[in-house]
C-alpha atoms as a PDB file:
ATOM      1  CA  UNK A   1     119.265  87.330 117.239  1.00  0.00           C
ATOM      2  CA  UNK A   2     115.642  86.703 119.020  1.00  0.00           C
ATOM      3  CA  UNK A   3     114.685  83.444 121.195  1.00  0.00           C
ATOM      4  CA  UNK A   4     114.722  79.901 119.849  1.00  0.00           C
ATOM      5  CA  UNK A   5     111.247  78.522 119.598  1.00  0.00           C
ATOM      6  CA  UNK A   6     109.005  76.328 117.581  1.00  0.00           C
ATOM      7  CA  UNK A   7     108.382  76.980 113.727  1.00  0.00           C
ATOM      8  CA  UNK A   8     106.850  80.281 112.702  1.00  0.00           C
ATOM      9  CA  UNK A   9     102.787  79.878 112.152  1.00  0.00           C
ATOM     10  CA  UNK A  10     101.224  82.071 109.295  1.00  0.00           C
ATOM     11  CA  UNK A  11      98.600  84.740 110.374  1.00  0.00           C
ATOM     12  CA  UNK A  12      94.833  84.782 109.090  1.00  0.00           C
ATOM     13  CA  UNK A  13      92.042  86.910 109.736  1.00  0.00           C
ATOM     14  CA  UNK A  14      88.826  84.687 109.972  1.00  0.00           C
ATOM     15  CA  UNK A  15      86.623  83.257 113.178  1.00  0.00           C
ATOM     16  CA  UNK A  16      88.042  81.415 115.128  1.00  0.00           C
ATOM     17  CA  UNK A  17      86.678  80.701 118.864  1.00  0.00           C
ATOM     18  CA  UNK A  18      89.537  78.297 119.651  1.00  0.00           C
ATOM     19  CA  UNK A  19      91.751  80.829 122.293  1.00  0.00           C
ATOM     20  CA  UNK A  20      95.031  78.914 121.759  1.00  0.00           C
ATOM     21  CA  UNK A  21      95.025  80.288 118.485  1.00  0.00           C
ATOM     22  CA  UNK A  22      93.176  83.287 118.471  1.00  0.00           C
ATOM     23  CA  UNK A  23      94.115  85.166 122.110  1.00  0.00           C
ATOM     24  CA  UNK A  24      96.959  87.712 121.791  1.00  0.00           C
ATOM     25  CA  UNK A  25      98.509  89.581 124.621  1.00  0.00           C
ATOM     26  CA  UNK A  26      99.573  94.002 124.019  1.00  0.00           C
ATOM     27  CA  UNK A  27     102.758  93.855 125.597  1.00  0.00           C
ATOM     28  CA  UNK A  28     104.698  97.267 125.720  1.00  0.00           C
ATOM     29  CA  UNK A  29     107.961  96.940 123.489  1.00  0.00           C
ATOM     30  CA  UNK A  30     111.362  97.495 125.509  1.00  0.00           C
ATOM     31  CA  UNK A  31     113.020  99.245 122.821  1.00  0.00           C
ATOM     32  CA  UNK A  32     110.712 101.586 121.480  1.00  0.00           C
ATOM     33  CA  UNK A  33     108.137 104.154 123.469  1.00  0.00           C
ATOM     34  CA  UNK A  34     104.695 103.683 123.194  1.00  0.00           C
ATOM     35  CA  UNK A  35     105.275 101.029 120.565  1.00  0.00           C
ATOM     36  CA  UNK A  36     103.562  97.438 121.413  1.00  0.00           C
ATOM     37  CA  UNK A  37     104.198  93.461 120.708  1.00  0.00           C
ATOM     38  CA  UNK A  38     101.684  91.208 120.775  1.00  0.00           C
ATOM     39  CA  UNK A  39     102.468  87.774 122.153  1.00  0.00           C
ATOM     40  CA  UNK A  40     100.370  85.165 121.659  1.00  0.00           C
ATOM     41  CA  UNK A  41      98.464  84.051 124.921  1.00  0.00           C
ATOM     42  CA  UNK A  42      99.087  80.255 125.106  1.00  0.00           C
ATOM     43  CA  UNK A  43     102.461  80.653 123.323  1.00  0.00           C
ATOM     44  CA  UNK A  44     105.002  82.306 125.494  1.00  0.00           C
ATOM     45  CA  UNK A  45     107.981  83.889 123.212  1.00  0.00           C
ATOM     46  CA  UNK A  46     105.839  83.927 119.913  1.00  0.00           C
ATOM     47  CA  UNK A  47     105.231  87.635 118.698  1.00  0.00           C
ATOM     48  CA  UNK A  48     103.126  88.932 115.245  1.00  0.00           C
ATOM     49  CA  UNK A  49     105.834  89.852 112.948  1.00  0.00           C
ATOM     50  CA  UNK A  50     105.800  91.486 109.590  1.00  0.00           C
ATOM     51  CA  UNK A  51     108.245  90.555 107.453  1.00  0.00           C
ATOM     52  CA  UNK A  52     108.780  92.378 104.166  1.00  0.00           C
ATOM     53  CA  UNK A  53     106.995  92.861 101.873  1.00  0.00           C
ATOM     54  CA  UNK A  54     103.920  91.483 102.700  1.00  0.00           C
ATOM     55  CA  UNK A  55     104.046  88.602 105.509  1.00  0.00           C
ATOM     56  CA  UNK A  56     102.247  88.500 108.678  1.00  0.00           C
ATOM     57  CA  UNK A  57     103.356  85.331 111.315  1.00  0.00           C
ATOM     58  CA  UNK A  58     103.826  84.214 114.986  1.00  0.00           C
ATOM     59  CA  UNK A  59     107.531  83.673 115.184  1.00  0.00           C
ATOM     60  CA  UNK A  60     109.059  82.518 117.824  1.00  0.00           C
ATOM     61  CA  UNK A  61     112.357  83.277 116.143  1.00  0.00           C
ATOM     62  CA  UNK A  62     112.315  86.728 115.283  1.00  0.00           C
ATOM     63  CA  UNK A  63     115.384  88.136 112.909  1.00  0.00           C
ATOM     64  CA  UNK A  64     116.053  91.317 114.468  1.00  0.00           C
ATOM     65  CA  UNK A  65     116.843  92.730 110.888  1.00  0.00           C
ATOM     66  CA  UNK A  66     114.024  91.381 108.690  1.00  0.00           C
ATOM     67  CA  UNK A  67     111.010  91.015 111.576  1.00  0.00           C
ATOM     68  CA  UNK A  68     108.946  94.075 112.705  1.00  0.00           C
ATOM     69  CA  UNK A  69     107.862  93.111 115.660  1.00  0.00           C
ATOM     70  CA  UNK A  70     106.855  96.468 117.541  1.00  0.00           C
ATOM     71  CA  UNK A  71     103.734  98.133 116.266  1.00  0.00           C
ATOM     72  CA  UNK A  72     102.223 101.522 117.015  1.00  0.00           C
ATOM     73  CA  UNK A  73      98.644 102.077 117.650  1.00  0.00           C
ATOM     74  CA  UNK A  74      97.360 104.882 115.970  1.00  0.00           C
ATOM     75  CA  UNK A  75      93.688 106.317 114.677  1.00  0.00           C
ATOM     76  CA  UNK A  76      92.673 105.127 111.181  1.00  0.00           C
ATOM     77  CA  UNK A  77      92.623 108.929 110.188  1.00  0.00           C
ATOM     78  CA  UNK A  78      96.394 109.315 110.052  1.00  0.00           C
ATOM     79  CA  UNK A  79      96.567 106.347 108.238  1.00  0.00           C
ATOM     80  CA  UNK A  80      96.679 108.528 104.841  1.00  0.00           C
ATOM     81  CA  UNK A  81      99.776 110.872 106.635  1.00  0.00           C
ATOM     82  CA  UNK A  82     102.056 108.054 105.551  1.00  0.00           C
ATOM     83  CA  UNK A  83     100.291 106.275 102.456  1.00  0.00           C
ATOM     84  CA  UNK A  84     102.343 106.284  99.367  1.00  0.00           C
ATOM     85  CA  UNK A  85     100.003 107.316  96.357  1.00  0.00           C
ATOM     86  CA  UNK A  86     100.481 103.501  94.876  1.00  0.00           C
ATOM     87  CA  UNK A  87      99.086 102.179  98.439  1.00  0.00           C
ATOM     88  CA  UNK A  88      96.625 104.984  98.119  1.00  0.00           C
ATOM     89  CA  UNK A  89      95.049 103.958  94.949  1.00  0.00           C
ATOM     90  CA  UNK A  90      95.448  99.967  95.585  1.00  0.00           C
ATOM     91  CA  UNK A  91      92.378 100.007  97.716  1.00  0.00           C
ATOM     92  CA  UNK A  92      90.077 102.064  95.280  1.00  0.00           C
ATOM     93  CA  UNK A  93      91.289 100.248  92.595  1.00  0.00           C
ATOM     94  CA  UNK A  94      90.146  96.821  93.771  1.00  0.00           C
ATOM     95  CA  UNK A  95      86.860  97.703  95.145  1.00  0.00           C
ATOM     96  CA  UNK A  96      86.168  99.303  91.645  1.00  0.00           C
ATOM     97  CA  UNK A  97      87.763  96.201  89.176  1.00  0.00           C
ATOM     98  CA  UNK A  98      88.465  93.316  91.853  1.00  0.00           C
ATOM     99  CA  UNK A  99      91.988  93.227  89.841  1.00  0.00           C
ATOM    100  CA  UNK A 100      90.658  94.262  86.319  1.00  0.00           C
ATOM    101  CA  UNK A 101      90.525  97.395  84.533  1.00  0.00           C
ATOM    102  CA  UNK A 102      89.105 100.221  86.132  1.00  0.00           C
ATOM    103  CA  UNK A 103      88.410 103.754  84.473  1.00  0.00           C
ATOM    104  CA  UNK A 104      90.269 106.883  85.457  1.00  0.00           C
ATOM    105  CA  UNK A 105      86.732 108.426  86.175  1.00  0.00           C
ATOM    106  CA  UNK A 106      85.800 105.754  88.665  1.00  0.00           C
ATOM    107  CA  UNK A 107      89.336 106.212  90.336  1.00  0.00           C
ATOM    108  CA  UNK A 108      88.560 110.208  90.475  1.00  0.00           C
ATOM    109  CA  UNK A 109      84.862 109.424  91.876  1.00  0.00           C
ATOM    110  CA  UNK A 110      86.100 107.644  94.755  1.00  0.00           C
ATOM    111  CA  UNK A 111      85.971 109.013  97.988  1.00  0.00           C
ATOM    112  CA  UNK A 112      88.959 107.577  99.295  1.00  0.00           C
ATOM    113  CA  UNK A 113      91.029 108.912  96.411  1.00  0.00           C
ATOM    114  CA  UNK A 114      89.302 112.544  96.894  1.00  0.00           C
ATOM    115  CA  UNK A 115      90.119 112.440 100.556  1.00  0.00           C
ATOM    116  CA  UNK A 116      93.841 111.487  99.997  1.00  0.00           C
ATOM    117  CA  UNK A 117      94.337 114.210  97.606  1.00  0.00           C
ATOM    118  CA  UNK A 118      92.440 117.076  98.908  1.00  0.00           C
ATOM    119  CA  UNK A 119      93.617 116.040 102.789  1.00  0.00           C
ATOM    120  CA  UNK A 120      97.313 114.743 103.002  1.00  0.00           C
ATOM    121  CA  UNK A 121      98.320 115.869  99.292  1.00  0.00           C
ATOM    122  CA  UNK A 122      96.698 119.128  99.487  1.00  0.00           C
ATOM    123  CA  UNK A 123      95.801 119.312  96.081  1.00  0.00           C
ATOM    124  CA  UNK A 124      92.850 118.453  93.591  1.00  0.00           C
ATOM    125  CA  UNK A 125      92.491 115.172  92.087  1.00  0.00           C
ATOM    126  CA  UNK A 126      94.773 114.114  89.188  1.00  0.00           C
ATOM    127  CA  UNK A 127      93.645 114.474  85.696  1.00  0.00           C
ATOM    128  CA  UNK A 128      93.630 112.095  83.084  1.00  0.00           C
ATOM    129  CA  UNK A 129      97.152 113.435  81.543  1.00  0.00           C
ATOM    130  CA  UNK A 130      98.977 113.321  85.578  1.00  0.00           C
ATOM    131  CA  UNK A 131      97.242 109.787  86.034  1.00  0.00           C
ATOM    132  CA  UNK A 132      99.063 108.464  82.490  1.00  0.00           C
ATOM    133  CA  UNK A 133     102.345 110.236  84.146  1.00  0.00           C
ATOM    134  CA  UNK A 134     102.170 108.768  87.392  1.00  0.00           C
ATOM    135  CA  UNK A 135     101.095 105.096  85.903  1.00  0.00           C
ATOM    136  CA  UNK A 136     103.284 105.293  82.778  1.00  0.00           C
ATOM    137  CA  UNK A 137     106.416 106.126  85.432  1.00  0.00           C
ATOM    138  CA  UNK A 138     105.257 102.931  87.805  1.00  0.00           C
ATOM    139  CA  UNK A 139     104.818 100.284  84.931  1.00  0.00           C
ATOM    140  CA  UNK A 140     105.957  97.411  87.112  1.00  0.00           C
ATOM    141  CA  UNK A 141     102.795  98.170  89.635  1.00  0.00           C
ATOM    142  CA  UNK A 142     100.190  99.224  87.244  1.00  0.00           C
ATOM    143  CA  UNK A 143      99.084  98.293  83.551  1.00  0.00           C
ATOM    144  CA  UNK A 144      97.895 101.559  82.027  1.00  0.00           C
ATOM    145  CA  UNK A 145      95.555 101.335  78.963  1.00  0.00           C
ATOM    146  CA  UNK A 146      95.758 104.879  77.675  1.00  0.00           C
ATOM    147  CA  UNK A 147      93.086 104.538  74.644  1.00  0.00           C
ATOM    148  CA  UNK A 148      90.429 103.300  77.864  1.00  0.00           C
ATOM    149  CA  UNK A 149      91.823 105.924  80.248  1.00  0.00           C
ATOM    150  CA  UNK A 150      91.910 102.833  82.360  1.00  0.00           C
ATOM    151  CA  UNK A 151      94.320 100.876  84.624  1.00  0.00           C
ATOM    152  CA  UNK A 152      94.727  97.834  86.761  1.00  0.00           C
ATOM    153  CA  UNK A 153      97.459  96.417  88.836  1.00  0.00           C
ATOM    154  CA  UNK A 154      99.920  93.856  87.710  1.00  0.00           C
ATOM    155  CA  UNK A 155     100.470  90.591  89.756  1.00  0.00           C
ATOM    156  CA  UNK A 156     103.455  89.360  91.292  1.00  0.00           C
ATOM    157  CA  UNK A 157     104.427  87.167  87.666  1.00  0.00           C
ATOM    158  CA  UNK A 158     103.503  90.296  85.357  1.00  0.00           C
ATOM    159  CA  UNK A 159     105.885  92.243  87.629  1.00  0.00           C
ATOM    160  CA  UNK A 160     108.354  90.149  87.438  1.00  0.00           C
ATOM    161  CA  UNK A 161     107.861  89.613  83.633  1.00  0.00           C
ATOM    162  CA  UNK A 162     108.091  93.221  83.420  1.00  0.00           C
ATOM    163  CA  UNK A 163     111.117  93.427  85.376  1.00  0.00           C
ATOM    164  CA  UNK A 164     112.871  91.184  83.337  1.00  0.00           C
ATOM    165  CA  UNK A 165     111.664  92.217  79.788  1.00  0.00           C
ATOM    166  CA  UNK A 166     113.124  95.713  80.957  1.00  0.00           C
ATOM    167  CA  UNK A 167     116.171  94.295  81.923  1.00  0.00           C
ATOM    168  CA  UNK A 168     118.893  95.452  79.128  1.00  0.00           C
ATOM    169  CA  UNK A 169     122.391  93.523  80.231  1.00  0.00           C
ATOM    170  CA  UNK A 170     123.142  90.552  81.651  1.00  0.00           C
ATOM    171  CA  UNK A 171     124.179  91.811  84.906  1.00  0.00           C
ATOM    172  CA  UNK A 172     120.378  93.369  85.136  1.00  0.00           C
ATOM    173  CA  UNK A 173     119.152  90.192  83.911  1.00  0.00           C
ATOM    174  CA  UNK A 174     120.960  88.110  86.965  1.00  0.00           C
ATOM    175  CA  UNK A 175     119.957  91.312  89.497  1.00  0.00           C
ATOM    176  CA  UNK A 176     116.204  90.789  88.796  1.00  0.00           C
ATOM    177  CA  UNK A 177     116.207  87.102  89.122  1.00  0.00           C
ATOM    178  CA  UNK A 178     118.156  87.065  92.243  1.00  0.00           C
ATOM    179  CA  UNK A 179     116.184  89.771  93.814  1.00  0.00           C
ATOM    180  CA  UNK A 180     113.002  87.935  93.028  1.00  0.00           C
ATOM    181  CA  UNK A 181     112.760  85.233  95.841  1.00  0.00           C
ATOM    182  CA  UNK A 182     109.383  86.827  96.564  1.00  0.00           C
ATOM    183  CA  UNK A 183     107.982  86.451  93.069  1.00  0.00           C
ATOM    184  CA  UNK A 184     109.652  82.748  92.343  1.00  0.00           C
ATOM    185  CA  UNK A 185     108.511  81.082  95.623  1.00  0.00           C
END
């Protein structure tokens, strides 16, 4: 469902001073409470949607299964209540190796990691030995070198090459490539 509008325009963070394409109105959702949609300014009927897993657009068509459309506002603290260790450690991980190997010590030395564990996991750091676990148990995320006591995160095609080189029968085989739209587009 949703209203019919023009095509769907991708979302970028940059300056821009032009306010038919920067100016957003909070609008309170109707369906959920203290929740908001923002509707573009000039363009009536066009709302910021995230789409799984990773896309951020105006649509003026929104699928009512696949769009989130109604965002909460909340403090930057409780941002960590609902991180995921994987989205915990993506951060740190790129500041540290921009997408290249980074050591296990620079991954405990980061404040952002300490803070996760210590606040919302309640616990110390990881060692070396629960890092391997954790990284060795999501191989199609992370690349673990265990002789470096180092790791860096695969890309899209490494997952996917992963995926597939893991894939035993045929039916697995035809899973992972259908699944992939993502990866192959």
């Amino acid at each position: 469902g949703g209203q019919l509008c023009s095509k769907d325009a991708d979302c970028v963070l940059r300056a821009n001073e032009d306010p038919r394409y920067s100016n957003i109105i909070a609008v309170a959702s109707p369906f959920s409470p203290g929740a908001f949609r923002f509707e573009g300014a000039f363009w009536p009927g066009h709302y910021l949607s995230f789409r799984a897993p990773g896309t951020l657009c105006m649509a003026g068509l929104a699928d009512e299964v696949k769009d989130i459309t109604d965002f909460y506002l909340v403090d930057y603290s409780a941002a960590y209540k609902t991180m995921t260790v994987d989205e915990a450690l993506a951060g740190p991980v790129m500041a540290h190796g921009s997408g290249d190997w980074v050591k296990l010590s620079d991954l405990r030395a980061d404040l952002s990691v300490r803070t996760y564990f210590q606040n919302f996991l309640k616990c110390a750091v990881w060692n070396n030995r629960e890092f391997e676990d954790f990284f060795e148990g999501h191989f199609e995320q992370w690349e673990f070198d265990k002789k470096r006591a180092s790791v860096r995160p695969r890309s899209v095609a490494q997952q996917l090459a992963e995926k597939l080189k893991r894939a035993r029968r045929r039916e697995d085989l035809a899973q992972v490539v259908l699944s992939a739209e993502e990866e192959l587009s």
